[in-house]
Protein backbone atom coordinates (compact mmCIF):
# COMPACT_ATOMS: atom_id res chain seq x y z
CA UNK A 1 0.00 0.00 0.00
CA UNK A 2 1.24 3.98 -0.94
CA UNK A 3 0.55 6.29 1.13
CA UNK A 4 -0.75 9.38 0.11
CA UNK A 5 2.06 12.26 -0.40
CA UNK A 6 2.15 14.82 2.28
CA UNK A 7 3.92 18.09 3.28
CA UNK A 8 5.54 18.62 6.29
CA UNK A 9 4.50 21.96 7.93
CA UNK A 10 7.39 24.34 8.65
CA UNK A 11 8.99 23.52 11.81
CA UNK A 12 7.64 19.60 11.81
CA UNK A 13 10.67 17.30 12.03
CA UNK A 14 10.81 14.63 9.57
CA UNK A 15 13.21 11.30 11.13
CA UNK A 16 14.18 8.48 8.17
CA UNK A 17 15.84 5.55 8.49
CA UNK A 18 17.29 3.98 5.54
CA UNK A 19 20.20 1.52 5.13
CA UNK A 20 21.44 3.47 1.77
CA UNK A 21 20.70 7.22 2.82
CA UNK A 22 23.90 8.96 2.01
CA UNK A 23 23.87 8.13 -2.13
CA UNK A 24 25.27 11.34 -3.61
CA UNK A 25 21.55 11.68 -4.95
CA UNK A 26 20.11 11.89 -2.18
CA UNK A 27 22.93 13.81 0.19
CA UNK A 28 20.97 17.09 -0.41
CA UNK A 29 17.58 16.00 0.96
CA UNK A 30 18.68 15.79 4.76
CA UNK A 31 19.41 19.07 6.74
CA UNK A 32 21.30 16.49 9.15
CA UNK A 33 22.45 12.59 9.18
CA UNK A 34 23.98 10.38 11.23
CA UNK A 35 25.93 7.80 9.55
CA UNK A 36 26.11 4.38 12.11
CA UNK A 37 29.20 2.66 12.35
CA UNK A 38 28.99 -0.82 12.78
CA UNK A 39 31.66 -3.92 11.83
CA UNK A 40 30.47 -6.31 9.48
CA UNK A 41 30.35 -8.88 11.56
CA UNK A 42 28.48 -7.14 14.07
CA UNK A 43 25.78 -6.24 11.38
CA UNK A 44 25.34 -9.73 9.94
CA UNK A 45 24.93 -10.94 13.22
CA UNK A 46 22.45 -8.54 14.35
CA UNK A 47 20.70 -9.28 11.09
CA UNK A 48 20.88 -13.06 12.18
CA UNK A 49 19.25 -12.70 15.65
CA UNK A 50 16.28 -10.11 13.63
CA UNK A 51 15.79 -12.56 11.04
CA UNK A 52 17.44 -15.82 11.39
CA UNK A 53 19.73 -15.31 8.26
CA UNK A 54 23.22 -16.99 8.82
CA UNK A 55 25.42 -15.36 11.63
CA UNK A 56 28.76 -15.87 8.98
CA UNK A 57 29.86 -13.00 6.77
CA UNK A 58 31.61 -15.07 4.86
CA UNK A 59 28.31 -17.50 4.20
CA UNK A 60 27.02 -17.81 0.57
CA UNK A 61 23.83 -16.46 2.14
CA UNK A 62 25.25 -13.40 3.28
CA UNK A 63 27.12 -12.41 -0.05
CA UNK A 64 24.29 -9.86 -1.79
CA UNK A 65 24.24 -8.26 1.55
CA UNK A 66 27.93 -8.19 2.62
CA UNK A 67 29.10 -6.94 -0.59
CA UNK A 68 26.26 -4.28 -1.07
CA UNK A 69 27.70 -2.57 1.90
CA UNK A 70 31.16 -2.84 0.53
CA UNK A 71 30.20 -0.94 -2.51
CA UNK A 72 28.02 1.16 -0.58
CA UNK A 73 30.85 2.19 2.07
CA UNK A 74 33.60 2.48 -0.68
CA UNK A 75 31.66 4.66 -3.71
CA UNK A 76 29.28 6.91 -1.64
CA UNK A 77 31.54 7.46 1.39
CA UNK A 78 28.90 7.62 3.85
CA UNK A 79 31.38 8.58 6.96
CA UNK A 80 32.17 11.98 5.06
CA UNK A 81 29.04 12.98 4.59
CA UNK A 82 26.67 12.52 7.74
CA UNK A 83 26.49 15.21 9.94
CA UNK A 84 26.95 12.67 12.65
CA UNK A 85 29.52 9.84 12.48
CA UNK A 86 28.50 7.49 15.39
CA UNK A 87 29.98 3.86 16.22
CA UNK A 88 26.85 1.40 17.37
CA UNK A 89 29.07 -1.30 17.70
CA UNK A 90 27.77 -1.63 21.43
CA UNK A 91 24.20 -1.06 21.58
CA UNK A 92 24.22 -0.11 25.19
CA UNK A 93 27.50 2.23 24.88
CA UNK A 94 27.59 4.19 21.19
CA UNK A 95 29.77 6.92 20.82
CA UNK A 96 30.21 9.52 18.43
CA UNK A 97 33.36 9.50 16.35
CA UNK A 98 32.83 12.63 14.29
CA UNK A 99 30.78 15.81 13.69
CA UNK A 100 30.68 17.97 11.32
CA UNK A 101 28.89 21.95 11.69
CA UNK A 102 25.63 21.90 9.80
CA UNK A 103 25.13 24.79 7.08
């Protein structure tokens, strides 16, 4: 189902969580980010315990996923470009490793 298109009223706050959000086309669109950092093999096995896909990186089954962040991290640079740079490594203790002054 699609929702219908709305407009956010000035001075509403708009929060969006996507795994991809720092593509150069869409850098523009956010007057902040934060960027998570998080080790591969933390993510896979996070993604493991959400959705019982195998706990390996290295697994056949983890190969689309595993290399789409590789490209992802590598072309579109995500740690340059957020606002926020924060390490999630430890869900109970993230940190921030970098911030950069919004315009």
């Amino acid at each position: 189902m699609v929702a219908p298109e709305e407009q956010a009223a000035p001075g509403d706050i708009l929060v969006c969580d996507g795994i991809f959000l720092h593509r150069p086309e869409l850098r523009d669109s956010w007057d902040l980010s934060v960027f998570l950092e998080v080790s591969v093999a933390t993510s896979v096995g996070r993604c493991a315990v959400r959705d019982g896909s195998p706990p390996d990186p290295q697994d056949p089954g983890q190969r689309r996923y595993v290399e789409g962040q590789q490209i992802y991290l590598r072309s579109c640079q995500p740690e340059r470009h957020a606002t926020f740079v924060v390490n999630n490594d430890a869900l109970d203790a993230p940190y921030v490793v970098a911030q950069r002054p919004t315009a």
